[in-house]
N, C-alpha and C. Protein backbone atom coordinates (compact mmCIF):
# COMPACT_ATOMS: atom_id res chain seq x y z
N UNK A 1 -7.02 -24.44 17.34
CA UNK A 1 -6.29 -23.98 16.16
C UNK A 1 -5.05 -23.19 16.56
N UNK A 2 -5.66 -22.37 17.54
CA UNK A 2 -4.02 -21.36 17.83
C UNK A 2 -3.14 -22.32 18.52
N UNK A 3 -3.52 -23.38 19.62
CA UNK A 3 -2.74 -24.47 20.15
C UNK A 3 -1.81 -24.87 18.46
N UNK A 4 -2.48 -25.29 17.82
CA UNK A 4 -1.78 -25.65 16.86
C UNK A 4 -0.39 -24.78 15.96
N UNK A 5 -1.20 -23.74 15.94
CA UNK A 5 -0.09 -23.06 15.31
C UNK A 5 1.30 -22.51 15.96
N UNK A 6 0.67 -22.60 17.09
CA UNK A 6 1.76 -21.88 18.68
C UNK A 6 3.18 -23.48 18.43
N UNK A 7 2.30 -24.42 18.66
CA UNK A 7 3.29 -25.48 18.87
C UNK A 7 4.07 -26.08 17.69
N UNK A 8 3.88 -25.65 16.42
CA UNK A 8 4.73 -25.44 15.28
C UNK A 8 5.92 -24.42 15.51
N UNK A 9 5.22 -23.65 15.51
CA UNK A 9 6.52 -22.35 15.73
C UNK A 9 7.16 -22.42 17.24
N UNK A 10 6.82 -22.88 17.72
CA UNK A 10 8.12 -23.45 19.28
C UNK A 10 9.17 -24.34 18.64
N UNK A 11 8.78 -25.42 17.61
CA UNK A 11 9.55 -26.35 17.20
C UNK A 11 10.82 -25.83 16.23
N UNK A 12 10.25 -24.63 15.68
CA UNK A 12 11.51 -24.06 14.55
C UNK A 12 12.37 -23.32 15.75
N UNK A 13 13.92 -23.86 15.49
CA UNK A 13 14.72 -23.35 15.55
C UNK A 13 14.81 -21.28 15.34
N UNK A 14 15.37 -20.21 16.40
CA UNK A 14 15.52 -19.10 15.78
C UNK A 14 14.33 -18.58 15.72
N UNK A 15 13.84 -18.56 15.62
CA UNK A 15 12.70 -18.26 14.96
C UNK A 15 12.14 -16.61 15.61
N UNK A 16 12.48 -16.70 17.17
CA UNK A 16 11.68 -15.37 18.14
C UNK A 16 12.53 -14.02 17.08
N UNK A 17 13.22 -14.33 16.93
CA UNK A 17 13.83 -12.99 16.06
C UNK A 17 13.03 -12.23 14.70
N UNK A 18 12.66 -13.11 14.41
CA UNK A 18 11.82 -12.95 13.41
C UNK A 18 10.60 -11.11 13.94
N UNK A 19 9.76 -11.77 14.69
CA UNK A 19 9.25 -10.64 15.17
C UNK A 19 9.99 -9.01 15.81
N UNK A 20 11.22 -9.45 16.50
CA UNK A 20 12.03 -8.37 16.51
C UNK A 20 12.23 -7.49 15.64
N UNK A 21 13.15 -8.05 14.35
CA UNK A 21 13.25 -7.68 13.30
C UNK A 21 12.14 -7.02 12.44
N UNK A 22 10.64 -7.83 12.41
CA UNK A 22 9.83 -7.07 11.78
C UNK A 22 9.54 -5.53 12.64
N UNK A 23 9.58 -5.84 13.94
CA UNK A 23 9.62 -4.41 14.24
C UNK A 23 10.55 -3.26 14.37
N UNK A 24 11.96 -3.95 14.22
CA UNK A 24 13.01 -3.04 13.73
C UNK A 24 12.91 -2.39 12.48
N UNK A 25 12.22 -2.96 11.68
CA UNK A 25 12.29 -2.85 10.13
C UNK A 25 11.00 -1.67 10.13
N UNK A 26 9.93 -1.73 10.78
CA UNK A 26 8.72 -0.88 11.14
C UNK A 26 9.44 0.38 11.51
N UNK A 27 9.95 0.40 12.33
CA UNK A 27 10.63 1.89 12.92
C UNK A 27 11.54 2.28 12.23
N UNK A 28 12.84 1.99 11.31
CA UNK A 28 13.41 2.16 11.01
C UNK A 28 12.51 2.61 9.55
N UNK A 29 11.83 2.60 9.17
CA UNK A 29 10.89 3.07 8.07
C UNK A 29 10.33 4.18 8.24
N UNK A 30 9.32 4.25 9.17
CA UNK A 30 8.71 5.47 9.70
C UNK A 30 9.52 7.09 10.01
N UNK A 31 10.82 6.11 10.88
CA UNK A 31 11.89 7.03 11.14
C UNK A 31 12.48 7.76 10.15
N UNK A 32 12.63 6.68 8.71
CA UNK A 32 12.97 7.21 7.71
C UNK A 32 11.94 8.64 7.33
N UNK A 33 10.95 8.05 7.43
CA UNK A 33 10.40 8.68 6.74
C UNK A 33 9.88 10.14 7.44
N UNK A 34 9.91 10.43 8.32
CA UNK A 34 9.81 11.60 9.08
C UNK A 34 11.01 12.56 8.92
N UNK A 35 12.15 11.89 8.56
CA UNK A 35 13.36 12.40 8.80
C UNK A 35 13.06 13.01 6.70
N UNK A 36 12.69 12.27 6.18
CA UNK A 36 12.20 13.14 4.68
C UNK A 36 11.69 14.40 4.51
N UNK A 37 10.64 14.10 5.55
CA UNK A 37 9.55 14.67 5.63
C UNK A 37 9.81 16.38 6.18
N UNK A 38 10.75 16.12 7.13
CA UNK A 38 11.35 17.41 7.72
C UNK A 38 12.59 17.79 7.04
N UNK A 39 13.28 17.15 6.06
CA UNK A 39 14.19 17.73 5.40
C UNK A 39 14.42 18.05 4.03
N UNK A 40 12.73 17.77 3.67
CA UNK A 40 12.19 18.25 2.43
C UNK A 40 11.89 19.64 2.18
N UNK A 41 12.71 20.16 0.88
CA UNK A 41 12.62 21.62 1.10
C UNK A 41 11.23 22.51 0.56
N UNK A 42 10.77 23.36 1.23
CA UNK A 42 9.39 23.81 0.68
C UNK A 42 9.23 24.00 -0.47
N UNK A 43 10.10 24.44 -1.81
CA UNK A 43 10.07 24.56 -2.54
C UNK A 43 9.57 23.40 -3.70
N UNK A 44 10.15 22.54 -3.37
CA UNK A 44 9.72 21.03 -3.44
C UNK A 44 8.05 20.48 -3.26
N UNK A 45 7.70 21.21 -2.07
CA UNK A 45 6.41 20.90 -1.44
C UNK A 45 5.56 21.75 -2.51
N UNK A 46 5.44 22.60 -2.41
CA UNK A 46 5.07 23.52 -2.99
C UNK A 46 4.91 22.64 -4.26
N UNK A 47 5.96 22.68 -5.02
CA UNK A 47 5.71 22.06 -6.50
C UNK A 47 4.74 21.19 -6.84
N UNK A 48 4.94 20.28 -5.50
CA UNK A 48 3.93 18.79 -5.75
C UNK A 48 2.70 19.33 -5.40
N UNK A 49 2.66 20.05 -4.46
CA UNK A 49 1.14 20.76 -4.48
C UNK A 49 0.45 21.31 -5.37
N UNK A 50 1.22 21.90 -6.32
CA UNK A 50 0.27 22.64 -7.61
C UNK A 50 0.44 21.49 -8.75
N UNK A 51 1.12 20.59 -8.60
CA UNK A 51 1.13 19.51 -9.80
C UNK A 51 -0.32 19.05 -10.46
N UNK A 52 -1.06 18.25 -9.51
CA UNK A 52 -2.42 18.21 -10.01
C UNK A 52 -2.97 19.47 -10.87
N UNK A 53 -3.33 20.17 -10.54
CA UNK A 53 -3.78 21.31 -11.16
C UNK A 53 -3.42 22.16 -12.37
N UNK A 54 -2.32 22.33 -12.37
CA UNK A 54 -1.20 23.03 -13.38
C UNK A 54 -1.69 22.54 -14.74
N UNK A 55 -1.79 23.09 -15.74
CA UNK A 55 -1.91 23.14 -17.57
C UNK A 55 -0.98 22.19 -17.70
N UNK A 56 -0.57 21.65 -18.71
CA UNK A 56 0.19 20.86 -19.45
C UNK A 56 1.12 21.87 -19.87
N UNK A 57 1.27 23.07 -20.52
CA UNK A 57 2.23 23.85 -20.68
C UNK A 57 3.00 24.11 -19.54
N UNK A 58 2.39 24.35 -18.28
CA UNK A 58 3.66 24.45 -17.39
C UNK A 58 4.50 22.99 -16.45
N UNK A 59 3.35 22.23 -16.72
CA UNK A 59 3.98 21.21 -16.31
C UNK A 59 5.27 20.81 -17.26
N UNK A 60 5.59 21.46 -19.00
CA UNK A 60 6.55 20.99 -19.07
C UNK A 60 7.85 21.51 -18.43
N UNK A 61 7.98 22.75 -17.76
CA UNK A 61 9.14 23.08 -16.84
C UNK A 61 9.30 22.29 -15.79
N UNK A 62 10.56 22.30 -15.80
CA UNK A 62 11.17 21.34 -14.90
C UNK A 62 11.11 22.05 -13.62
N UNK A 63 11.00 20.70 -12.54
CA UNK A 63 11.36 21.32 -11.31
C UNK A 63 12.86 21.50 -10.92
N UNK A 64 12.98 22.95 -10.18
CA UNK A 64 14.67 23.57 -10.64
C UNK A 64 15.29 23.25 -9.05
């Protein structure tokens, strides 16, 4: 079966890039997302942390 599938994908044209790209696209995500993660301000954090919990009256104030 893997013989099979191996010797399809030799036949397409281009194709090795494919996997590159998915892993460019992997890191470039993660990266994103660390780079959020550390430039998210506590105040922010904080907010989403008491969200669950919070009354309905204060949830109608906005986050400032």
């Amino acid at each position: 079966m893997l013989k099979f599938i191996k010797h399809n994908m030799e036949t397409i044209g281009g194709i090795e890039i494919f996997p590159i790209i998915s892993l460019v696209i992997f890191f470039l995500f993660f990266i994103g997302l660390l780079v959020w993660v550390i430039t998210t301000k506590k105040q922010y954090v904080d907010y989403m942390e008491k969200l669950p919990l919070e009354d309905d009256n204060i949830k109608n104030n906005a986050y400032n």
